[in-house]
PDB file of N, CA and C in Angstrom:
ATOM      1  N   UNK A   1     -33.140 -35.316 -44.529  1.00  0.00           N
ATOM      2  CA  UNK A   1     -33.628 -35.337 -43.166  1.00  0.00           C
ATOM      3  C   UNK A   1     -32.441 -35.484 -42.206  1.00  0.00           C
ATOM      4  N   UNK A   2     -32.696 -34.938 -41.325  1.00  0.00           N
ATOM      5  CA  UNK A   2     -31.777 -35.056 -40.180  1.00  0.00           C
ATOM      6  C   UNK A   2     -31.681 -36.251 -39.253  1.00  0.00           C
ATOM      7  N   UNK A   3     -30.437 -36.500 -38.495  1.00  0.00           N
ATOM      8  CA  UNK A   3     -30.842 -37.402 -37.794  1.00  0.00           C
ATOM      9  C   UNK A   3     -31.655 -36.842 -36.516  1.00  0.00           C
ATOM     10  N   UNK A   4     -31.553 -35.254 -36.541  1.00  0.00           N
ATOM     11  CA  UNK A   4     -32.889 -35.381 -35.044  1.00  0.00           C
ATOM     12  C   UNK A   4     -34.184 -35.039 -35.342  1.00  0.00           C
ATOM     13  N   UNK A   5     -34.518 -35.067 -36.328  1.00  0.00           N
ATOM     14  CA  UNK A   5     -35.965 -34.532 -36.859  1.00  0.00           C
ATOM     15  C   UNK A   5     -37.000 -35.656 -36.486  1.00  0.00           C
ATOM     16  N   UNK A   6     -37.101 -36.721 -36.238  1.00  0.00           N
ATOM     17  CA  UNK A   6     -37.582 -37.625 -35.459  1.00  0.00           C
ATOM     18  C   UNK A   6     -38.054 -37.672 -34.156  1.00  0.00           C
ATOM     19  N   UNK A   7     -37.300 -36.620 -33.743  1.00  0.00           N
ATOM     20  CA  UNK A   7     -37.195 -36.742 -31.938  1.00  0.00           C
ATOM     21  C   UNK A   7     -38.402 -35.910 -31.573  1.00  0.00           C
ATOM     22  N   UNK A   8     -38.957 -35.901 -29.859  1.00  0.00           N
ATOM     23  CA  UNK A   8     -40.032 -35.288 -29.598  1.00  0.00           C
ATOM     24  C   UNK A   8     -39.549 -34.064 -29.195  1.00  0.00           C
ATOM     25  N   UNK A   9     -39.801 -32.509 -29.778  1.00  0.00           N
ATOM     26  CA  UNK A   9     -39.592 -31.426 -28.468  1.00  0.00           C
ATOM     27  C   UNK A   9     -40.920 -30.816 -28.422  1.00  0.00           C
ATOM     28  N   UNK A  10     -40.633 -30.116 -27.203  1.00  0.00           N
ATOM     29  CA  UNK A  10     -41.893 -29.561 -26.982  1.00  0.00           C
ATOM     30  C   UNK A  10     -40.976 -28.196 -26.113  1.00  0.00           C
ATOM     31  N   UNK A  11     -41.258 -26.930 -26.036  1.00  0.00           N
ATOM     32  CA  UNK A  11     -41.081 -25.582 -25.522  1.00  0.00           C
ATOM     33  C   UNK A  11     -42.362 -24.958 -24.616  1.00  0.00           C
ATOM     34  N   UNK A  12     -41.451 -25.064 -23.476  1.00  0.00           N
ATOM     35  CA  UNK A  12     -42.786 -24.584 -22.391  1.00  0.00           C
ATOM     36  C   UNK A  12     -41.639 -23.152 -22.320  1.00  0.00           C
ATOM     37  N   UNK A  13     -42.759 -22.470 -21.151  1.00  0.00           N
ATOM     38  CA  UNK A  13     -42.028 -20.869 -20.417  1.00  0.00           C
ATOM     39  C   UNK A  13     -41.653 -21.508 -18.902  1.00  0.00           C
ATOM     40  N   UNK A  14     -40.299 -21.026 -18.674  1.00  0.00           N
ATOM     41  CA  UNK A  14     -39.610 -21.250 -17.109  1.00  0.00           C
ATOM     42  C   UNK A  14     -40.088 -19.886 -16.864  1.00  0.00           C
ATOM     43  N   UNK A  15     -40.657 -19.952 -15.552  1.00  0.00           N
ATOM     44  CA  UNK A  15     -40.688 -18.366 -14.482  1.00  0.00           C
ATOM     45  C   UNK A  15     -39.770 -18.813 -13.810  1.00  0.00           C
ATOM     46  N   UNK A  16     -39.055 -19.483 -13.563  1.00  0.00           N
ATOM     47  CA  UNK A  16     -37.747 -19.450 -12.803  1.00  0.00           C
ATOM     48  C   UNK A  16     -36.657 -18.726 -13.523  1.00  0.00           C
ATOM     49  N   UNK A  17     -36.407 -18.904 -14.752  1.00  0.00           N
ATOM     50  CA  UNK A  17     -35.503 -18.809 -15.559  1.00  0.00           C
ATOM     51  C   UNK A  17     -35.940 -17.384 -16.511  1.00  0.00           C
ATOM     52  N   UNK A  18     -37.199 -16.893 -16.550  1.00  0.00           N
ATOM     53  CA  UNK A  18     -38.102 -15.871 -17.450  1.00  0.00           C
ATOM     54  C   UNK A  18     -37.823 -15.812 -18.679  1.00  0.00           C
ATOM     55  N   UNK A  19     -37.690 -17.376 -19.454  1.00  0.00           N
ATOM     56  CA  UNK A  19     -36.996 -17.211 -20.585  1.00  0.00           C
ATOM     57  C   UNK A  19     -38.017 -18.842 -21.459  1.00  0.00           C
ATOM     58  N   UNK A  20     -38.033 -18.978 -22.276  1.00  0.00           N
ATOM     59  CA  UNK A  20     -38.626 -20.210 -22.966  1.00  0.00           C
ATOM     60  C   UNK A  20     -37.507 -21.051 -22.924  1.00  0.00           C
ATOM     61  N   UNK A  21     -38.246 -22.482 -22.283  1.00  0.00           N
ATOM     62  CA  UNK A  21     -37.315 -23.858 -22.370  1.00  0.00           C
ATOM     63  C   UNK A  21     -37.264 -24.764 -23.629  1.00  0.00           C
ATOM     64  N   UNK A  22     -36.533 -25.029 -24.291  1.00  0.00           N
ATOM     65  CA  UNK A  22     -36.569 -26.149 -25.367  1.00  0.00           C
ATOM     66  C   UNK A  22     -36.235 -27.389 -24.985  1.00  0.00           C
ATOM     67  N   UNK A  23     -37.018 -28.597 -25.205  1.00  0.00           N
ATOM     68  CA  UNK A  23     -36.720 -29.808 -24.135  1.00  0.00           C
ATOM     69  C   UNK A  23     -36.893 -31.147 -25.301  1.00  0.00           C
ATOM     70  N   UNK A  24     -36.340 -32.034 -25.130  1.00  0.00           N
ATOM     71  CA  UNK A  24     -36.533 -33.099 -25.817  1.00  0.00           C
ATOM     72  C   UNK A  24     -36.716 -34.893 -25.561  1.00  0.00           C
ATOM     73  N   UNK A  25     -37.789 -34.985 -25.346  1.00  0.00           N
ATOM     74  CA  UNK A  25     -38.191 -35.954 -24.569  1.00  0.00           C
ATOM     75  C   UNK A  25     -37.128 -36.835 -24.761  1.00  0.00           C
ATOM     76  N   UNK A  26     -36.532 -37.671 -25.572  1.00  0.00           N
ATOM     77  CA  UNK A  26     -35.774 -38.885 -25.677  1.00  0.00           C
ATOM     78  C   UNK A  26     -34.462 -38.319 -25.437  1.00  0.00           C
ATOM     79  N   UNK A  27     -34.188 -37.227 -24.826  1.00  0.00           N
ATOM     80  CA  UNK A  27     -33.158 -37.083 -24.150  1.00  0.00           C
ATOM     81  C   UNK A  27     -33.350 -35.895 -22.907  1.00  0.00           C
ATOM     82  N   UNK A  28     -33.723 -36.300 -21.813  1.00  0.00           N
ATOM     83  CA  UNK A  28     -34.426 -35.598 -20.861  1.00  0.00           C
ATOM     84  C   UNK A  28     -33.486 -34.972 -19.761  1.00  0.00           C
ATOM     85  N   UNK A  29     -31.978 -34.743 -19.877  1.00  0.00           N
ATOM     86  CA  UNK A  29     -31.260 -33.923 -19.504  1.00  0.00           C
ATOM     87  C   UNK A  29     -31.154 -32.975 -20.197  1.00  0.00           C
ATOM     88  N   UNK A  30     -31.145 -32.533 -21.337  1.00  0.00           N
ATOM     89  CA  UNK A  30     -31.211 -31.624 -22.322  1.00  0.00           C
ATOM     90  C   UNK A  30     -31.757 -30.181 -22.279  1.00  0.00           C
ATOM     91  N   UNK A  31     -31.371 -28.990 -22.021  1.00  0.00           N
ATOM     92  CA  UNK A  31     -32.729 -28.134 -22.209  1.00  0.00           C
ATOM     93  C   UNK A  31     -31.944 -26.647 -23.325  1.00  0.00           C
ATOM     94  N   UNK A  32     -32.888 -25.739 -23.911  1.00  0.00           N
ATOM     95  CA  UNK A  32     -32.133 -24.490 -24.167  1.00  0.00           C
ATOM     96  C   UNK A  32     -33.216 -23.589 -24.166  1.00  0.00           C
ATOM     97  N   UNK A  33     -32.721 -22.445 -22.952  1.00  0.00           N
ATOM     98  CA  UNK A  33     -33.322 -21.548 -22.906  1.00  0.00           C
ATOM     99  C   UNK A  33     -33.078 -20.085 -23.580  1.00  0.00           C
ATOM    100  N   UNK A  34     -34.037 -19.507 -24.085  1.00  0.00           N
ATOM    101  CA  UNK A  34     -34.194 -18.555 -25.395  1.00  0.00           C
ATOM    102  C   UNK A  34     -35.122 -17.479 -25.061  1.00  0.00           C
ATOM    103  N   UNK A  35     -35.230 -16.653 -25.187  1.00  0.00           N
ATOM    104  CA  UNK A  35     -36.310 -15.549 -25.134  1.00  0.00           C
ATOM    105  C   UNK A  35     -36.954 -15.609 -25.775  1.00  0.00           C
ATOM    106  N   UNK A  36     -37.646 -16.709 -27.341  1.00  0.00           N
ATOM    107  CA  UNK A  36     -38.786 -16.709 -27.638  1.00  0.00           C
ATOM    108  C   UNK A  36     -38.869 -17.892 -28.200  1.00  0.00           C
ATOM    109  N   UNK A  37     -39.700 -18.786 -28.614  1.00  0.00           N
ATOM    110  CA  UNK A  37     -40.209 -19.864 -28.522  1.00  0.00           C
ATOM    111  C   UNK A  37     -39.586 -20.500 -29.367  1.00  0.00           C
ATOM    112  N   UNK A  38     -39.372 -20.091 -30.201  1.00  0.00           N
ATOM    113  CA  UNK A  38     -38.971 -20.204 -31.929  1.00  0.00           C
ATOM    114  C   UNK A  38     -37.596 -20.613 -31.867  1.00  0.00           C
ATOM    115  N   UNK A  39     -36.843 -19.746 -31.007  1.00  0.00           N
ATOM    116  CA  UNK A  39     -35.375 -19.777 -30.805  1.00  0.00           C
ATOM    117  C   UNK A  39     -34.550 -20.569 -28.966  1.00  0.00           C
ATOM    118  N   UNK A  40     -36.143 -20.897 -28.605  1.00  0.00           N
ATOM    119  CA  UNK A  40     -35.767 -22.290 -27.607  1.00  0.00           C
ATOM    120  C   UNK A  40     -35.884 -23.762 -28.494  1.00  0.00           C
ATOM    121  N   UNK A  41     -36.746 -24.065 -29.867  1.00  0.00           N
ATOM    122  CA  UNK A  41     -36.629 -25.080 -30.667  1.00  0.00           C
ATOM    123  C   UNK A  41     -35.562 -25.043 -30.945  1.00  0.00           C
ATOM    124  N   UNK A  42     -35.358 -24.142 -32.108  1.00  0.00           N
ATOM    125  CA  UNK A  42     -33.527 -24.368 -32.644  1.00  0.00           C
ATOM    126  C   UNK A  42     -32.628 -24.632 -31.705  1.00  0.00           C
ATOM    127  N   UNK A  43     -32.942 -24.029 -30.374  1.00  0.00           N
ATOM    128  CA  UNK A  43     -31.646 -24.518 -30.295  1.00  0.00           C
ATOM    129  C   UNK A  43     -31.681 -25.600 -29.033  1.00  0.00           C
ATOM    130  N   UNK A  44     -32.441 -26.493 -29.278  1.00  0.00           N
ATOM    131  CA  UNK A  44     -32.493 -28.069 -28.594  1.00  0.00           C
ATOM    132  C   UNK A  44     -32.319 -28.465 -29.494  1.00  0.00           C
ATOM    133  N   UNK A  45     -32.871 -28.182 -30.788  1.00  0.00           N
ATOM    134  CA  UNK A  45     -32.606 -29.231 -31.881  1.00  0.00           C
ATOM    135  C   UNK A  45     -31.301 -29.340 -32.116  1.00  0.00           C
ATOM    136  N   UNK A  46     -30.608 -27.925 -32.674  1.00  0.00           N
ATOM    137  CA  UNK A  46     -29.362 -28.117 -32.539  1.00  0.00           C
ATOM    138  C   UNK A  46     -28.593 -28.409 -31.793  1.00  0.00           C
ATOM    139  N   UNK A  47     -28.264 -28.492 -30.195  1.00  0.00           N
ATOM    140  CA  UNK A  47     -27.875 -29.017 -29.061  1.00  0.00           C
ATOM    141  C   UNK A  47     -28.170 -30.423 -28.909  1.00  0.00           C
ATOM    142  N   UNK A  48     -29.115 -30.929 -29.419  1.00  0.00           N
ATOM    143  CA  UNK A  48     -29.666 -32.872 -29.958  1.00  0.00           C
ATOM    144  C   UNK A  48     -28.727 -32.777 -30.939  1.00  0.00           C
ATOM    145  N   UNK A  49     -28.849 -32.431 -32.452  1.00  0.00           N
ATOM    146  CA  UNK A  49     -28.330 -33.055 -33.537  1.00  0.00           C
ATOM    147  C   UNK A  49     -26.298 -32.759 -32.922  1.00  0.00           C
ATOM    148  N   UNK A  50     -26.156 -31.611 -32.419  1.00  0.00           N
ATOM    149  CA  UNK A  50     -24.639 -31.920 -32.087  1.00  0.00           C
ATOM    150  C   UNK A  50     -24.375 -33.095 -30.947  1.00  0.00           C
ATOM    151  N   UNK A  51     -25.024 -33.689 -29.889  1.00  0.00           N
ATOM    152  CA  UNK A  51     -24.967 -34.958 -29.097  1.00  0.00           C
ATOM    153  C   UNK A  51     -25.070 -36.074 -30.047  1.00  0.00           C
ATOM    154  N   UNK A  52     -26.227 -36.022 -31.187  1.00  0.00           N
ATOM    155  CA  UNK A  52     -26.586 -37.126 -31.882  1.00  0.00           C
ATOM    156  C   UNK A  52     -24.761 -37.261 -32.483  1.00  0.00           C
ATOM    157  N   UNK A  53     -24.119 -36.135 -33.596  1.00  0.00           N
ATOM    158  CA  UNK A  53     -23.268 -36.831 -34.012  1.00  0.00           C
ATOM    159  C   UNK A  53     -21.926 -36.665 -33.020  1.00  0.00           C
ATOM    160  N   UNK A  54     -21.944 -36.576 -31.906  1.00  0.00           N
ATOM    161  CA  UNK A  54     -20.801 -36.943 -30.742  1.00  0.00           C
ATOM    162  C   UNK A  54     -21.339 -38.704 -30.764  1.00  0.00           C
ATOM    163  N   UNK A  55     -22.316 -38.968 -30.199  1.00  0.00           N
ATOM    164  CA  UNK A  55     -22.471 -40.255 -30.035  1.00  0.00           C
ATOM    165  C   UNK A  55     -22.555 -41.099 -31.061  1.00  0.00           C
ATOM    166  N   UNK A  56     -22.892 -40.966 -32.620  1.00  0.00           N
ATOM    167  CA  UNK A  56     -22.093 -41.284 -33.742  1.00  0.00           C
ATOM    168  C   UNK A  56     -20.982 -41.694 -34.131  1.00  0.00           C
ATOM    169  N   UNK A  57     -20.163 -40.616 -33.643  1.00  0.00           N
ATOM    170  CA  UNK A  57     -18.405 -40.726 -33.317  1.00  0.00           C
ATOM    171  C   UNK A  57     -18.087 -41.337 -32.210  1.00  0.00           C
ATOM    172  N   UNK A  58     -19.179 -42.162 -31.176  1.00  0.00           N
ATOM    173  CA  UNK A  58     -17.854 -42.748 -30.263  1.00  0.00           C
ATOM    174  C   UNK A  58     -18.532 -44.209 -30.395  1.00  0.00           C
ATOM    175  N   UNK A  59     -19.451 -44.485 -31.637  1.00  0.00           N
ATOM    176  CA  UNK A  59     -19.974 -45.516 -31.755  1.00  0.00           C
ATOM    177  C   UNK A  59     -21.295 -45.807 -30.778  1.00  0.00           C
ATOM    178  N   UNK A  60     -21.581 -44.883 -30.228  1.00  0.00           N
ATOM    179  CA  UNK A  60     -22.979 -45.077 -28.893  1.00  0.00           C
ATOM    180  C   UNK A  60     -24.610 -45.009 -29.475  1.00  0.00           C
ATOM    181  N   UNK A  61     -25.181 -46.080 -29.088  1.00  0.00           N
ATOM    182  CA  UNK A  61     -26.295 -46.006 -30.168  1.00  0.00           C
ATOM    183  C   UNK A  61     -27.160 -44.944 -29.540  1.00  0.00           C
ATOM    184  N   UNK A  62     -28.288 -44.570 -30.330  1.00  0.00           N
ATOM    185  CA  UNK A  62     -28.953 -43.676 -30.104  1.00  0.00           C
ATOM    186  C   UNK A  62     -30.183 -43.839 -29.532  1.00  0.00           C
ATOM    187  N   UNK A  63     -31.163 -43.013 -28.467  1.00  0.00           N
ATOM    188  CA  UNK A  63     -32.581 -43.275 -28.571  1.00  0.00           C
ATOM    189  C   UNK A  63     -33.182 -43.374 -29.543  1.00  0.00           C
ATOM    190  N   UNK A  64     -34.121 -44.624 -29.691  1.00  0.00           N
ATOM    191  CA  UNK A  64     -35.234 -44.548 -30.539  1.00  0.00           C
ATOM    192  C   UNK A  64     -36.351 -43.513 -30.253  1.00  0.00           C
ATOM    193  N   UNK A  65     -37.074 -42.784 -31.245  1.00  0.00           N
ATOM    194  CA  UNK A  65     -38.075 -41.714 -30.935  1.00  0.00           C
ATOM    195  C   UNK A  65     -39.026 -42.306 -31.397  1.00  0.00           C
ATOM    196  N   UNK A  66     -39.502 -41.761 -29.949  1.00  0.00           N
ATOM    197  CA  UNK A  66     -40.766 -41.632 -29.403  1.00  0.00           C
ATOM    198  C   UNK A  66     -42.068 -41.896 -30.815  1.00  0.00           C
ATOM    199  N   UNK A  67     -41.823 -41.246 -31.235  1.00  0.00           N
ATOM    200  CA  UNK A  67     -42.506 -41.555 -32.689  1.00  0.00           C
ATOM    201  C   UNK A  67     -42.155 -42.322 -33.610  1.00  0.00           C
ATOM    202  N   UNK A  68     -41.438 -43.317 -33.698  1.00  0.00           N
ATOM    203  CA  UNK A  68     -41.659 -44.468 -34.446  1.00  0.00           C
ATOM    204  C   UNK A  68     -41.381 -45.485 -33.560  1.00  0.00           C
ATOM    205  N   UNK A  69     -41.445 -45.342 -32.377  1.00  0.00           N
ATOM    206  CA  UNK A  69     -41.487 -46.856 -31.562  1.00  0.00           C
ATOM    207  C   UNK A  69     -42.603 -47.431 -31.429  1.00  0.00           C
ATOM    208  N   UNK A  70     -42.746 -48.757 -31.536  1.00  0.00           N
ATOM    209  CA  UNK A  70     -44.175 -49.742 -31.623  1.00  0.00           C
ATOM    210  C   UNK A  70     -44.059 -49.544 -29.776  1.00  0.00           C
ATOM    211  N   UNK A  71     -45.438 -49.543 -29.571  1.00  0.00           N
ATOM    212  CA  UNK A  71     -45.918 -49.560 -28.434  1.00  0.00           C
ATOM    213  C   UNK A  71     -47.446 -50.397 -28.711  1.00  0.00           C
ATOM    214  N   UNK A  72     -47.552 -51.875 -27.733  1.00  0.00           N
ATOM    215  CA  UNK A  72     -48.135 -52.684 -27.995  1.00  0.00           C
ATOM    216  C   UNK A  72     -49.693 -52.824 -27.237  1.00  0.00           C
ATOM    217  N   UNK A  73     -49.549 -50.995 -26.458  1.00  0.00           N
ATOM    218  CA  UNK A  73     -51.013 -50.874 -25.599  1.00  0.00           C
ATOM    219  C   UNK A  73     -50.785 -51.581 -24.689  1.00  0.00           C
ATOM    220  N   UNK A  74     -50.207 -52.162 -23.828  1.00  0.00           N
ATOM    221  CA  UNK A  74     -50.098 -52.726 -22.886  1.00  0.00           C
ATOM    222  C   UNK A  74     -49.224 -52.253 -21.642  1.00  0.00           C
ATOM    223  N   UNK A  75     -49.487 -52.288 -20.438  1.00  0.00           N
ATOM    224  CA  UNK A  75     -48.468 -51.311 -19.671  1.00  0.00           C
ATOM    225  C   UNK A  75     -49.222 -51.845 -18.523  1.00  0.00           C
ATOM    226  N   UNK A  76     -48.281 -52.466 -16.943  1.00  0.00           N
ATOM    227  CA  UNK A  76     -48.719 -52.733 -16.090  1.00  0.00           C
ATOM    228  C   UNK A  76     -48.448 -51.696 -14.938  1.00  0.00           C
ATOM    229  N   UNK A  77     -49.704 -51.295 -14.023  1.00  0.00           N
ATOM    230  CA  UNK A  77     -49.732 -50.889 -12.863  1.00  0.00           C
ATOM    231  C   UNK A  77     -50.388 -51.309 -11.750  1.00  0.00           C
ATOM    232  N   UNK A  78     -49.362 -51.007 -11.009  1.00  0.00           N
ATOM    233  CA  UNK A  78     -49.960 -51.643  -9.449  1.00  0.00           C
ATOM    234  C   UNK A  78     -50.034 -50.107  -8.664  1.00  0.00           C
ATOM    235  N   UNK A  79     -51.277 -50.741  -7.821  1.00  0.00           N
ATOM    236  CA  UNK A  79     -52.230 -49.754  -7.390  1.00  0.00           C
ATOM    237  C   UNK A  79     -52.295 -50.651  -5.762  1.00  0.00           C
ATOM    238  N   UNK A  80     -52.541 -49.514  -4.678  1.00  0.00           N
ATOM    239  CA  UNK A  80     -53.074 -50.426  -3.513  1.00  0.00           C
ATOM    240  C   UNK A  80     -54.253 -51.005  -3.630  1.00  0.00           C
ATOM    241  N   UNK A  81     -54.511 -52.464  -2.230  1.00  0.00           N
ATOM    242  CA  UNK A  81     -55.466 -53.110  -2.731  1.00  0.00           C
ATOM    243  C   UNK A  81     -56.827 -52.710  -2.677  1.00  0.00           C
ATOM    244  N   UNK A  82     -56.988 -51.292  -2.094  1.00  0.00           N
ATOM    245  CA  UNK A  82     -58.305 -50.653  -1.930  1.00  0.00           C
ATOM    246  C   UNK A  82     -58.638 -49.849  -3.035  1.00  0.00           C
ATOM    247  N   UNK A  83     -57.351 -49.327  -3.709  1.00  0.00           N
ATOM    248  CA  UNK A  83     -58.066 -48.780  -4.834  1.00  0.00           C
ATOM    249  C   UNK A  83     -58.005 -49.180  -6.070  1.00  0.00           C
ATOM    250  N   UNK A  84     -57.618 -50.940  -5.984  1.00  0.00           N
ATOM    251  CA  UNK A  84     -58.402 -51.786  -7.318  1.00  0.00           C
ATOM    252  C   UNK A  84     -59.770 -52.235  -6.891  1.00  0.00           C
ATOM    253  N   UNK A  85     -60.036 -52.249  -5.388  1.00  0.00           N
ATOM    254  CA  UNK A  85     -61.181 -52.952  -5.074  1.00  0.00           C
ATOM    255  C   UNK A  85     -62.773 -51.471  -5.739  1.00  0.00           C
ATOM    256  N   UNK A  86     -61.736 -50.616  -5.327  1.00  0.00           N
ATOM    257  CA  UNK A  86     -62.839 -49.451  -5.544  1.00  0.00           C
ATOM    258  C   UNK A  86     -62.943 -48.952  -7.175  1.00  0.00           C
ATOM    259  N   UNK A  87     -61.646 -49.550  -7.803  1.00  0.00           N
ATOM    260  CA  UNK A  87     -62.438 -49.388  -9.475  1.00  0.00           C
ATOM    261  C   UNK A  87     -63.006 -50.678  -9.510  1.00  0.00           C
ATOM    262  N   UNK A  88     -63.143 -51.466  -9.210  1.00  0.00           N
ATOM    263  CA  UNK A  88     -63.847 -52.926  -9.706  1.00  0.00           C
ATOM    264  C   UNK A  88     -65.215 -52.626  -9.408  1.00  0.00           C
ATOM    265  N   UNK A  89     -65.378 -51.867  -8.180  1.00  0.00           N
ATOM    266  CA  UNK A  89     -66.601 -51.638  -8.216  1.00  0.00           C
ATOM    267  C   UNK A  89     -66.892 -50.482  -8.671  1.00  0.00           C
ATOM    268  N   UNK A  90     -66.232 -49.456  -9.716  1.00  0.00           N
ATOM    269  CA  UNK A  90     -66.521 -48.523 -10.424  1.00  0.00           C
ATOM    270  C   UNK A  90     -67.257 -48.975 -11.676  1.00  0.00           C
ATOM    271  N   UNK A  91     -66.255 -50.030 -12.267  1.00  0.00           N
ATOM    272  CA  UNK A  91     -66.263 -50.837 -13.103  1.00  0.00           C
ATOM    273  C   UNK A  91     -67.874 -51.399 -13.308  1.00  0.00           C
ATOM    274  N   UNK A  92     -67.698 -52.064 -11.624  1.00  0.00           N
ATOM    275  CA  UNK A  92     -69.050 -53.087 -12.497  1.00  0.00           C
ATOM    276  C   UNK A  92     -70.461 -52.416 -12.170  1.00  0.00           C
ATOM    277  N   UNK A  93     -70.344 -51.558 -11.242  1.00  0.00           N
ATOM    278  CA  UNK A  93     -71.767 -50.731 -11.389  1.00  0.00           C
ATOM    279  C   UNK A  93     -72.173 -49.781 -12.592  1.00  0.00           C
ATOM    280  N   UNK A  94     -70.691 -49.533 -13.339  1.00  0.00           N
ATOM    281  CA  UNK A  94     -70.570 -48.672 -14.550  1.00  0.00           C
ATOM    282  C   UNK A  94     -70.839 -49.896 -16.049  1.00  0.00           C
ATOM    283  N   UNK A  95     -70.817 -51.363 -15.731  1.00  0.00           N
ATOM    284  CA  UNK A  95     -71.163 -52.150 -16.516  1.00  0.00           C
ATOM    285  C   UNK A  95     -70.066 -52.078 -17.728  1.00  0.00           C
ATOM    286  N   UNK A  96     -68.667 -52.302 -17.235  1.00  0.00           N
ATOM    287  CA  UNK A  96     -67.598 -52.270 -18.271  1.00  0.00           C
ATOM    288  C   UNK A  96     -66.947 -53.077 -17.054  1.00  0.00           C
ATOM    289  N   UNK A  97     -65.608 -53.036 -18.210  1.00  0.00           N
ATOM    290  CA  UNK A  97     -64.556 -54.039 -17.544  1.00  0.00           C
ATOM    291  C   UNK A  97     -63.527 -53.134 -16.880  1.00  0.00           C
ATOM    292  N   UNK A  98     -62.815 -53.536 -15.792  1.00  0.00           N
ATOM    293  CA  UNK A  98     -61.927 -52.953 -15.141  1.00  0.00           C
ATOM    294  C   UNK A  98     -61.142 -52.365 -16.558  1.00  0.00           C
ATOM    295  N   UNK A  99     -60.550 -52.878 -17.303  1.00  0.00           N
ATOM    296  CA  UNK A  99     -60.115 -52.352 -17.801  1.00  0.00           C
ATOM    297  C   UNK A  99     -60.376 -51.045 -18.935  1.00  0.00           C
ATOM    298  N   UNK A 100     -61.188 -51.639 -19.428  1.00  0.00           N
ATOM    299  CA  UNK A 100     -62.435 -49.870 -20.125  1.00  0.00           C
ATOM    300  C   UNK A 100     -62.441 -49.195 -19.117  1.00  0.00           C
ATOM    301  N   UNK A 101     -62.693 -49.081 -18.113  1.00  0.00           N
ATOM    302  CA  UNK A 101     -62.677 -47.800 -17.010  1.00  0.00           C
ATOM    303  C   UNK A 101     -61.181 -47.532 -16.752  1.00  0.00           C
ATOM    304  N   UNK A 102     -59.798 -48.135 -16.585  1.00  0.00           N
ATOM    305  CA  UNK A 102     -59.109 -47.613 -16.285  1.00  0.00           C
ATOM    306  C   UNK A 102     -58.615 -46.849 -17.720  1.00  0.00           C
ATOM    307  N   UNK A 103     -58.764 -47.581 -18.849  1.00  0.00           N
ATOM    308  CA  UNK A 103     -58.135 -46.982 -20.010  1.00  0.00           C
ATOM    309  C   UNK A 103     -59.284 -45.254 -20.578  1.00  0.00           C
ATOM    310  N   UNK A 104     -60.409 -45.578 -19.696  1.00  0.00           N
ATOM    311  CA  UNK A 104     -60.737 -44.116 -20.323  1.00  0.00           C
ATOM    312  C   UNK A 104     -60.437 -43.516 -18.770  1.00  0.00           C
ATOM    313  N   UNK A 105     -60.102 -43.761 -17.966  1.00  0.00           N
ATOM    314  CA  UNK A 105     -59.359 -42.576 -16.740  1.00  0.00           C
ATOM    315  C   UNK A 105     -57.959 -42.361 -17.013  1.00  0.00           C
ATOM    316  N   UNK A 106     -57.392 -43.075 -17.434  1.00  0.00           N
ATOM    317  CA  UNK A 106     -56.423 -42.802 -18.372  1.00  0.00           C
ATOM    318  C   UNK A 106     -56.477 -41.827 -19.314  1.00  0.00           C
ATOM    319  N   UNK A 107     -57.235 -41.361 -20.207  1.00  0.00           N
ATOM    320  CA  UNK A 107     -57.298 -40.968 -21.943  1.00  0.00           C
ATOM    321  C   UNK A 107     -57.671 -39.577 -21.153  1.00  0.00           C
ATOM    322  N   UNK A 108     -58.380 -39.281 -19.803  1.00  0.00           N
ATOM    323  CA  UNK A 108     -58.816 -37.872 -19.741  1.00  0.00           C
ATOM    324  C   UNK A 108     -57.540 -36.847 -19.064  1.00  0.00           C
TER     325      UNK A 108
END
């Protein structure tokens, strides 16, 4: 296994660029654009795994990915005070807790 086979990419289409982007979340300056989808992966991956072992060599630790980091469900947001007042009362006419309503307006 590699050390970037871990990491998140995902390949959208630029109309700016008229070419497929290869992008990699845990390193979000990153991009390589390719004329087909297949060949915007390779080559983020490869453009990651050559950063991964530069930063190897100067001793710089690496992002943890996205996929094996514990994430404990918990995450705070602040909202103005009218529109917690207006899920509370989403909430309780909907007969759940503020929080069941924000976590399934969340999930959609």
């Amino acid at each position: 296994m590699q050390n970037n086979d871990k990491y998140t990419y995902r390949v959208t289409w630029s109309e700016d660029d008229a070419e497929y982007v290869g992008l990699c979340a845990e390193f979000p300056s990153m991009s390589w654009l390719a004329k087909t989808p297949e060949a915007a992966l390779k080559g983020v991956r490869k453009l990651v795994g050559e950063v991964i072992a530069d930063m190897l060599g100067n001793k710089e630790s690496l992002p943890e990915p996205i996929a094996i980091k514990h994430f404990s469900g918990k995450f705070m947001v602040r909202v103005p005070p009218d529109v917690h007042r207006q899920l509370a009362m989403q909430a309780a006419e909907a007969g759940v807790s503020l929080n069941r309503l924000a976590s399934a307006k969340l999930s959609h």
